[in-house]
C-alpha atoms as a PDB file:
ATOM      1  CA  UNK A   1       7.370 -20.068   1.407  1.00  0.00           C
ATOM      2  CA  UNK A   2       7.997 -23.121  -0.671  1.00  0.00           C
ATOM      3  CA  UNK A   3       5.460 -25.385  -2.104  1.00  0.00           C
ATOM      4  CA  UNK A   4       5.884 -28.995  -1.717  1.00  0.00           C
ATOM      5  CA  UNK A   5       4.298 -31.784  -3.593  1.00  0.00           C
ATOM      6  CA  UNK A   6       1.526 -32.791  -0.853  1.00  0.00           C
ATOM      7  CA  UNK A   7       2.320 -36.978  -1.356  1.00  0.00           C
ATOM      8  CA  UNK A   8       5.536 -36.256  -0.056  1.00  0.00           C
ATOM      9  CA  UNK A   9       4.789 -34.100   2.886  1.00  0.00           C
ATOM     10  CA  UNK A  10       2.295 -35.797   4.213  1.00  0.00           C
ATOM     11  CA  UNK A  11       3.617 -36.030   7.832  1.00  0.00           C
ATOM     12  CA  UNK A  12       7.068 -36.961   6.624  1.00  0.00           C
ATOM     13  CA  UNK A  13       8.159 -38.244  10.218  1.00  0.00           C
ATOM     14  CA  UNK A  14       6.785 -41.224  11.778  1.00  0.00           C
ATOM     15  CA  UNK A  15       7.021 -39.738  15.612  1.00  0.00           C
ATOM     16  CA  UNK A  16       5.684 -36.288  14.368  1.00  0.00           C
ATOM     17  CA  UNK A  17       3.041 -38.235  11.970  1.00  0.00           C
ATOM     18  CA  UNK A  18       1.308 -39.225  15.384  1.00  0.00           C
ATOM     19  CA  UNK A  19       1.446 -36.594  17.534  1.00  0.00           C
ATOM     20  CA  UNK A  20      -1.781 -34.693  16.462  1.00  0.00           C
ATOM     21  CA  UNK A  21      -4.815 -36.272  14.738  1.00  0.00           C
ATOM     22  CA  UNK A  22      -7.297 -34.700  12.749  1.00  0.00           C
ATOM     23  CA  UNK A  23     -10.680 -35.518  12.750  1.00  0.00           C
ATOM     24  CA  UNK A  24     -10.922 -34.454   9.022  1.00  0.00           C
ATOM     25  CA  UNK A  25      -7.700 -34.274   6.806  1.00  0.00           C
ATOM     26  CA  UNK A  26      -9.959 -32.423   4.290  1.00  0.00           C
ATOM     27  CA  UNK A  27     -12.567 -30.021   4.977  1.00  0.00           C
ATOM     28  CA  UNK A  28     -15.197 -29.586   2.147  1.00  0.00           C
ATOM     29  CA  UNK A  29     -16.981 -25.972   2.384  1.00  0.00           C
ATOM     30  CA  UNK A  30     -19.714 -24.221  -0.043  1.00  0.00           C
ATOM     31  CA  UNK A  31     -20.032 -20.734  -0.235  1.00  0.00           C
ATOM     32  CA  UNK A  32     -22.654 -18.865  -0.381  1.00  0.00           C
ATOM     33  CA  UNK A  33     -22.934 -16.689  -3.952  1.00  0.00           C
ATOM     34  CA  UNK A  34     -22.472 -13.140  -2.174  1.00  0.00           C
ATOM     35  CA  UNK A  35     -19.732 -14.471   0.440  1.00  0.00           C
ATOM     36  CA  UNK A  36     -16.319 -12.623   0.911  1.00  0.00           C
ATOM     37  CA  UNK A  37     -15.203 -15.292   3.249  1.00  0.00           C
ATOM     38  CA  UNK A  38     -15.601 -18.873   4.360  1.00  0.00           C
ATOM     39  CA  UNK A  39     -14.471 -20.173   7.951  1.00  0.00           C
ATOM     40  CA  UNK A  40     -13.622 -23.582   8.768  1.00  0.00           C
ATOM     41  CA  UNK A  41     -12.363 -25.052  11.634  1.00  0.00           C
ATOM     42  CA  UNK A  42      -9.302 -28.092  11.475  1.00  0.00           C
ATOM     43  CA  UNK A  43     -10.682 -30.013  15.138  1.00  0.00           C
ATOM     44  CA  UNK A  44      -7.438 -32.127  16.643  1.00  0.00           C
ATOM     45  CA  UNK A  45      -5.814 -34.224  19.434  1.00  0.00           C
ATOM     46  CA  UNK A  46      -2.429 -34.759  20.766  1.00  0.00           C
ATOM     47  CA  UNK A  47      -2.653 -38.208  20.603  1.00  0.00           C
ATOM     48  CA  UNK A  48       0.783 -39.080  21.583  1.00  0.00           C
ATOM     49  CA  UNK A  49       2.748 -39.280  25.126  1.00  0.00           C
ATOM     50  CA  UNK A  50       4.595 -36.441  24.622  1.00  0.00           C
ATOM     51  CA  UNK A  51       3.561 -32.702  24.986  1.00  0.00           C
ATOM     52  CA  UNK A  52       3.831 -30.961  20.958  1.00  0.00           C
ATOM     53  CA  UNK A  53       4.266 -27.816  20.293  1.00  0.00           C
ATOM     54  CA  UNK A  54       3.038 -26.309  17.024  1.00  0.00           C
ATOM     55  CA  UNK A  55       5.724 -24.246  15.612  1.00  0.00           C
ATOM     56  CA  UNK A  56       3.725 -22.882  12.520  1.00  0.00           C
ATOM     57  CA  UNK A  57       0.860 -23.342  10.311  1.00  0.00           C
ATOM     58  CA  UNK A  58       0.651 -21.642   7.257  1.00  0.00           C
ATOM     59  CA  UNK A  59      -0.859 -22.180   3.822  1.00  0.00           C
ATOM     60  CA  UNK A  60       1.444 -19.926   1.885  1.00  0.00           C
ATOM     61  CA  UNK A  61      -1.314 -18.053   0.387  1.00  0.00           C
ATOM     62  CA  UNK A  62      -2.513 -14.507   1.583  1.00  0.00           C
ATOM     63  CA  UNK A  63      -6.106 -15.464   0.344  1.00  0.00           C
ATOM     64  CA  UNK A  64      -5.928 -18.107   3.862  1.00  0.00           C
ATOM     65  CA  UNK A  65      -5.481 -17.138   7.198  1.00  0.00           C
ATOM     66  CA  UNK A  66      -4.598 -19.784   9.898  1.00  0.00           C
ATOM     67  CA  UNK A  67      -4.798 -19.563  13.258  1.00  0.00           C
ATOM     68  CA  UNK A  68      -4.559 -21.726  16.395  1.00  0.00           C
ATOM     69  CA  UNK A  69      -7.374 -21.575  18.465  1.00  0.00           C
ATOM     70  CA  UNK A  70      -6.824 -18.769  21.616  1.00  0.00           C
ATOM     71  CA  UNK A  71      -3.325 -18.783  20.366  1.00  0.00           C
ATOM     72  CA  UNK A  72      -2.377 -21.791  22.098  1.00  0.00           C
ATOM     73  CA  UNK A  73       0.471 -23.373  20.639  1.00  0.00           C
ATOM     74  CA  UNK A  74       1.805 -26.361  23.194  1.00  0.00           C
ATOM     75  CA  UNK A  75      -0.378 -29.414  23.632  1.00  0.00           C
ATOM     76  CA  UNK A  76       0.238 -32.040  26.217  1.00  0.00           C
ATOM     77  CA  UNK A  77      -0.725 -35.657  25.574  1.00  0.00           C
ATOM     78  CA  UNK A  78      -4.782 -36.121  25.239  1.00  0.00           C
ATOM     79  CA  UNK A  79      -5.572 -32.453  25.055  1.00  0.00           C
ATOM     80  CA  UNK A  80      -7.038 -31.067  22.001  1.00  0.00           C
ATOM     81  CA  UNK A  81      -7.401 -27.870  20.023  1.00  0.00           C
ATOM     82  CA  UNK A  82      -8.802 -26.040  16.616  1.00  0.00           C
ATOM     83  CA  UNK A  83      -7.037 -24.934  13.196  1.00  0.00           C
ATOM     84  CA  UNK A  84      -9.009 -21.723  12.666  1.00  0.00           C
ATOM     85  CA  UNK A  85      -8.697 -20.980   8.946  1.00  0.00           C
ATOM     86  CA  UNK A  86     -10.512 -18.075   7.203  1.00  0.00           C
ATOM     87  CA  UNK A  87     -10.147 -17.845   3.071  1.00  0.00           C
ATOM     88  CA  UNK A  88     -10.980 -14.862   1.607  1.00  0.00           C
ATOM     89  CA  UNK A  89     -12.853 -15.683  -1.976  1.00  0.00           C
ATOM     90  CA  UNK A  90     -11.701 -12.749  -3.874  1.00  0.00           C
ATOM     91  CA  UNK A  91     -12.378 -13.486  -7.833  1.00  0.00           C
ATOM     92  CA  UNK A  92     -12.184 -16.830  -6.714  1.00  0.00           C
ATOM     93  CA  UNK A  93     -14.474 -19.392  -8.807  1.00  0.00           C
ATOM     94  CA  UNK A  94     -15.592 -23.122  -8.941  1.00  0.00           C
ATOM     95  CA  UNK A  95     -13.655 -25.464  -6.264  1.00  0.00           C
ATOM     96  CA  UNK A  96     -10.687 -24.376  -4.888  1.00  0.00           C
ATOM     97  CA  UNK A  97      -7.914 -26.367  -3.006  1.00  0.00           C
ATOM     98  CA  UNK A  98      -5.513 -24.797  -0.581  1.00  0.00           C
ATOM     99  CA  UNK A  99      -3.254 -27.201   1.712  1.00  0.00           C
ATOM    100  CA  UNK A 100      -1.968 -25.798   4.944  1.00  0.00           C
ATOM    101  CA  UNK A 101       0.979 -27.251   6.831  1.00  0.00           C
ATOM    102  CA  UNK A 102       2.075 -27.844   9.654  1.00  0.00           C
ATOM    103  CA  UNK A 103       5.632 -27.576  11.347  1.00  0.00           C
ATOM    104  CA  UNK A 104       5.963 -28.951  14.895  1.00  0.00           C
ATOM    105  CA  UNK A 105       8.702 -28.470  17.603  1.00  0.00           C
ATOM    106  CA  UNK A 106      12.092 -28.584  15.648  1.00  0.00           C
ATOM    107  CA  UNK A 107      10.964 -29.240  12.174  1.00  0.00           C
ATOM    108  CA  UNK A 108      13.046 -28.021   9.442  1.00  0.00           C
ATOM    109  CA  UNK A 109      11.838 -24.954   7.510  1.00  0.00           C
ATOM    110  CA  UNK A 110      11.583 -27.733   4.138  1.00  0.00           C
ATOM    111  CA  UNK A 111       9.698 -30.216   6.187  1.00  0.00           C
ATOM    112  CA  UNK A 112       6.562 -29.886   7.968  1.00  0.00           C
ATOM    113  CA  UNK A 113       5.417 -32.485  10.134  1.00  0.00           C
ATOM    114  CA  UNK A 114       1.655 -32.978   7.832  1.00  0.00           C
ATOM    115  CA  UNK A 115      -0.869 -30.969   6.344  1.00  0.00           C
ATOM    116  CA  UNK A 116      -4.706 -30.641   5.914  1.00  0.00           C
ATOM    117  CA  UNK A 117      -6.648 -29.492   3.036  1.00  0.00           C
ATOM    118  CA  UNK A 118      -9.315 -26.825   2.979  1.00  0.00           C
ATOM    119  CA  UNK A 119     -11.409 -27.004  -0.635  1.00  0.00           C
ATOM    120  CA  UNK A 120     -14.214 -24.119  -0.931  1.00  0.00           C
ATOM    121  CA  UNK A 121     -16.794 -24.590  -3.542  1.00  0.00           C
ATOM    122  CA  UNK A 122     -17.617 -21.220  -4.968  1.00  0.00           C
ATOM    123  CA  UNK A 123     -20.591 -20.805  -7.371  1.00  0.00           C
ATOM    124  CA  UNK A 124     -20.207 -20.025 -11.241  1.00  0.00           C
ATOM    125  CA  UNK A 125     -22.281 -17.775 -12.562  1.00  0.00           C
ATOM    126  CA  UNK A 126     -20.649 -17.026 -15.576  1.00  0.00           C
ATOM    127  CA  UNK A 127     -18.275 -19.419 -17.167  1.00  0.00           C
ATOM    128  CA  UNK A 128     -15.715 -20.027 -19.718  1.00  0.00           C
ATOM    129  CA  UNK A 129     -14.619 -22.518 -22.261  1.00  0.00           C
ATOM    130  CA  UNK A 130     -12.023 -22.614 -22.350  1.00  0.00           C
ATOM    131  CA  UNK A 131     -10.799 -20.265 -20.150  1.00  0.00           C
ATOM    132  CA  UNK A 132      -7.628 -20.072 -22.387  1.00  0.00           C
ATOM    133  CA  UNK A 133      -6.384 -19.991 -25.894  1.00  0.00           C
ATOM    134  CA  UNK A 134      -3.494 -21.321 -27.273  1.00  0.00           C
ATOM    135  CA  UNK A 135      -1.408 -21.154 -30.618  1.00  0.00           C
ATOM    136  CA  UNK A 136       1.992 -22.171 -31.618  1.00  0.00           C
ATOM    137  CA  UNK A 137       4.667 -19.868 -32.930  1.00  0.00           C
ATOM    138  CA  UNK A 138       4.584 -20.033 -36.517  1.00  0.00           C
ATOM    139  CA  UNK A 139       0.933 -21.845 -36.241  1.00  0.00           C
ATOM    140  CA  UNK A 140      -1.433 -20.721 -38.634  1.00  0.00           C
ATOM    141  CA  UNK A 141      -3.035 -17.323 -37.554  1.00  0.00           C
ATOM    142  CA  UNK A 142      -6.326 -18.368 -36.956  1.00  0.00           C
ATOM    143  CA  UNK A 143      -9.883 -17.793 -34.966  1.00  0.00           C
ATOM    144  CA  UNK A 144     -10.708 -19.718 -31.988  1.00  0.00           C
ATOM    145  CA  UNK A 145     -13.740 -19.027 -29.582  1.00  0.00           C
ATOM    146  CA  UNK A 146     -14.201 -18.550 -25.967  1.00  0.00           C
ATOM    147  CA  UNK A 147     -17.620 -19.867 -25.267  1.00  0.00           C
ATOM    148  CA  UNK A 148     -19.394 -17.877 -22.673  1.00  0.00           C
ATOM    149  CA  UNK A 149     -22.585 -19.067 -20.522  1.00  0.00           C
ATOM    150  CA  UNK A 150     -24.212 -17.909 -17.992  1.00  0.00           C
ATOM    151  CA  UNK A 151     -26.093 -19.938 -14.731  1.00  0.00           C
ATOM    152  CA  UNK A 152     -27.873 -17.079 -12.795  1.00  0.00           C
ATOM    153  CA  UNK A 153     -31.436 -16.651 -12.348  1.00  0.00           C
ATOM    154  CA  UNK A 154     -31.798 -13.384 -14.010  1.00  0.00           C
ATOM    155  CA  UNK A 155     -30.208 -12.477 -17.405  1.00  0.00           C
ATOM    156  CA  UNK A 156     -26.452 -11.266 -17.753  1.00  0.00           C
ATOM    157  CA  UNK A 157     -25.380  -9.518 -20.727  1.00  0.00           C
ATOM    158  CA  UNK A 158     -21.827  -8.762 -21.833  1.00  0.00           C
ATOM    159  CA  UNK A 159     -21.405  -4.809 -22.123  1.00  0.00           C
ATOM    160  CA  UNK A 160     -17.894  -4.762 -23.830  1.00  0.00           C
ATOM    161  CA  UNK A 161     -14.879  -7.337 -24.607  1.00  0.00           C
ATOM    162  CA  UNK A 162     -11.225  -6.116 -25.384  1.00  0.00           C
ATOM    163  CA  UNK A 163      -7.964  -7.144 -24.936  1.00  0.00           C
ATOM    164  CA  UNK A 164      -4.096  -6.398 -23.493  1.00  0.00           C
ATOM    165  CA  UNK A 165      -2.292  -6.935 -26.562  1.00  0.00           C
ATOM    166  CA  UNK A 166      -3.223  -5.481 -29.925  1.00  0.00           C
ATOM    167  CA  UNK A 167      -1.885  -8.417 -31.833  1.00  0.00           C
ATOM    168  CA  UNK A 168      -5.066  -9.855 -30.717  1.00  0.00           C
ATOM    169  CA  UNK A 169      -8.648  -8.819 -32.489  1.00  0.00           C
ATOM    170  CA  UNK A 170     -11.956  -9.718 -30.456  1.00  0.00           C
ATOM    171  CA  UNK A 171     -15.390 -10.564 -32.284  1.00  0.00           C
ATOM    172  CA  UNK A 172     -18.268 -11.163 -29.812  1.00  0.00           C
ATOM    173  CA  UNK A 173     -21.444 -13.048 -30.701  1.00  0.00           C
ATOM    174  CA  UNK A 174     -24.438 -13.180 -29.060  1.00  0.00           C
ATOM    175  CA  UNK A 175     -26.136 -17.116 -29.508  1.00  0.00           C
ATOM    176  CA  UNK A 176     -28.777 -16.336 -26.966  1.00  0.00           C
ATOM    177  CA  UNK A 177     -29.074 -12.790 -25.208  1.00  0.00           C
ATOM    178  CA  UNK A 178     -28.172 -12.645 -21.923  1.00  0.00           C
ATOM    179  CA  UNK A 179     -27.626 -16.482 -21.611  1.00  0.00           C
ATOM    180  CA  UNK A 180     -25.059 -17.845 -24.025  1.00  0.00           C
ATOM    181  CA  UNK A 181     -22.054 -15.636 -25.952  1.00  0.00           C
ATOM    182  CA  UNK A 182     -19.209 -16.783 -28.253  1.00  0.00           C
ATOM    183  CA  UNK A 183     -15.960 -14.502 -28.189  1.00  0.00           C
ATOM    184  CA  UNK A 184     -13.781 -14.862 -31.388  1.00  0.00           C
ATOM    185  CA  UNK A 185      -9.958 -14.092 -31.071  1.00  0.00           C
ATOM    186  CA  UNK A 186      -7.959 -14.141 -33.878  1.00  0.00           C
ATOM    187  CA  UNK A 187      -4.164 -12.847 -33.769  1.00  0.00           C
ATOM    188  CA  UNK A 188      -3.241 -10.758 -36.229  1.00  0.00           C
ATOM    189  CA  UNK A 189      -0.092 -13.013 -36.869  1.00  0.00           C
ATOM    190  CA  UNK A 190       1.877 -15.860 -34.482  1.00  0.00           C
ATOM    191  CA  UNK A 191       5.326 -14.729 -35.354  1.00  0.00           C
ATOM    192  CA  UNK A 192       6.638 -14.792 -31.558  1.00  0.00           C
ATOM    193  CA  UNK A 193       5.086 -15.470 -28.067  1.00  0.00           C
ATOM    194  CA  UNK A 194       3.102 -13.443 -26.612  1.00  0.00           C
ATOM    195  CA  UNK A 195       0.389 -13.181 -24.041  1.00  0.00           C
ATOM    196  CA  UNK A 196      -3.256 -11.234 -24.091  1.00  0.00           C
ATOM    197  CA  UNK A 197      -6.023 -10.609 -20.984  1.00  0.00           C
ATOM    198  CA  UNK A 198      -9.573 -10.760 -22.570  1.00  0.00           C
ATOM    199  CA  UNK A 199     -10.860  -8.859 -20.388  1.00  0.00           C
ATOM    200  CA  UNK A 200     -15.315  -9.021 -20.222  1.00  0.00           C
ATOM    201  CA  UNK A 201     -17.385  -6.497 -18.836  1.00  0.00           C
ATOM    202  CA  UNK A 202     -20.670  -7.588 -17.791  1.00  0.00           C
ATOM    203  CA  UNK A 203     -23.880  -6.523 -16.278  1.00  0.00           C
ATOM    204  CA  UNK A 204     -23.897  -8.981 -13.596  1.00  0.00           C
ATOM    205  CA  UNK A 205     -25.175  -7.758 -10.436  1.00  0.00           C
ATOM    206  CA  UNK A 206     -23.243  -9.988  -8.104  1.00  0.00           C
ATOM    207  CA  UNK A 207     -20.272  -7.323  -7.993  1.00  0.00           C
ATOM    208  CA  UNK A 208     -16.923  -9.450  -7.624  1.00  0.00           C
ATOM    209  CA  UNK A 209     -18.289 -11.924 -10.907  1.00  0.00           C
ATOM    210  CA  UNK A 210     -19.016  -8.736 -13.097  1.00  0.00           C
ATOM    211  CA  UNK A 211     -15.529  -8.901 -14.768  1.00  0.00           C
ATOM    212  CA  UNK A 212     -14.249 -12.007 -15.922  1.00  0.00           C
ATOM    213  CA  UNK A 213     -10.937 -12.442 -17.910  1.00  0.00           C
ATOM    214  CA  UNK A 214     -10.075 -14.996 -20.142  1.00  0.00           C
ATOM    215  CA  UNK A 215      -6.859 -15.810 -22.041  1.00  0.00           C
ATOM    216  CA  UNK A 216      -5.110 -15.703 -25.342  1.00  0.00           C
ATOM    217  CA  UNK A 217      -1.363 -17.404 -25.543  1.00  0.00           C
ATOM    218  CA  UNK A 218       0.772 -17.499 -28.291  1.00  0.00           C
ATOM    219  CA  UNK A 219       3.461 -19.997 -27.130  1.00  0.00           C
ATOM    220  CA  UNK A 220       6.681 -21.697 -28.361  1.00  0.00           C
ATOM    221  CA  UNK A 221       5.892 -25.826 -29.531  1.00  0.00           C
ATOM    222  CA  UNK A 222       6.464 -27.856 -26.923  1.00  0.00           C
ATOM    223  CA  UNK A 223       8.934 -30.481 -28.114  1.00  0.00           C
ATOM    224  CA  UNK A 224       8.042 -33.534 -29.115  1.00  0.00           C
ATOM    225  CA  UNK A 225       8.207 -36.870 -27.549  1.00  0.00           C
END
């Protein structure tokens, strides 16, 4: 499945464009801290004089499930139906934005006739600034920190830090225990690219946010402008 810039897919012909409406184009959901899945429902309404049939509905992402409500596909003009979707959170964090689209009757595999958008707010309990550090090849090989806090209403420590690569060293530093943690990396040189997990075991007891991973990325300069 490709992805499409959304702009330019939204409903790309004008007949097709007005066949089904939506009452919401975007669905906003929050989920719960423990969830493993959010529902939503995408309500809509043949609007046009002619009978549609929806050929497909997908989101290209195996974290969404879409399905038309009772499996009915064909609509005739006036009647309405539901865009079941269910997104499984996974490691998931903060908001997330996942289009679905839409293919009716004889659309071409490249264009689908619209889309929706599902965005699922997922608490952070433990977050990261940045999430991921960057030198340049040939940059000077030096420390730069991964700030680490944590938002939860009891205490979470970090048990261990270490990374992929062993070009990478990892100094953690505790600013206030079980609240607030810096992680130093510092490569042991920048000579070529290269790529490290930092991987962070804590004691979290909300199971699927125990591990978090930051990253380190030694990268070619981008060239200038």
């Amino acid at each position: 499945m490709k992805f499409f810039p959304l702009l330019c897919l939204l409903f790309a012909t004008v007949s097709h464009a007005a066949s089904l409406k939506f009452e919401n184009r975007l669905n906003e959901v929050h989920a719960d801290l423990n969830a493993a899945a959010v529902k939503s429902d995408f309500k809509f309404t043949n609007t046009s004089s002619k009978t549609v049939t929806i050929q497909k509905a997908d989101a290209g992402c195996s974290c969404l499930a879409v399905e038309v409500s009772d499996g009915k596909l064909t609509y005739a003009p006036g009647e309405s139906g539901v865009l079941r979707t269910t997104f499984e959170i996974g490691n998931f964090q903060g908001a997330v934005d996942k289009p679905i689209y839409i293919w009716l009757d004889d659309d071409p595999e490249d264009k689908p006739s619209g889309s929706v958008n599902l965005r699922v707010h997922i608490p952070v309990i433990i977050a990261l600034e940045p999430k991921t550090l960057k030198w340049n090849v040939g940059d000077k090989a030096e420390s730069k920190t991964i700030e680490v806090a944590m938002d939860y209403e009891k205490p979470i420590h970090i048990e261990s830090v270490s990374t992929s690569n062993d070009n990478f060293q990892t100094e953690l530093v505790t600013l206030e225990k079980g609240k607030k943690y810096s992680i130093r990396i510092t490569p042991a040189n920048t000579d070529e690219a290269g790529l490290s997990i930092i991987r962070i075991k804590t004691d979290a007891d909300v199971k699927k946010q125990r591990i978090q991973q930051g990253f380190a990325v030694i990268r070619n300069a981008l060239p200038k402008k």
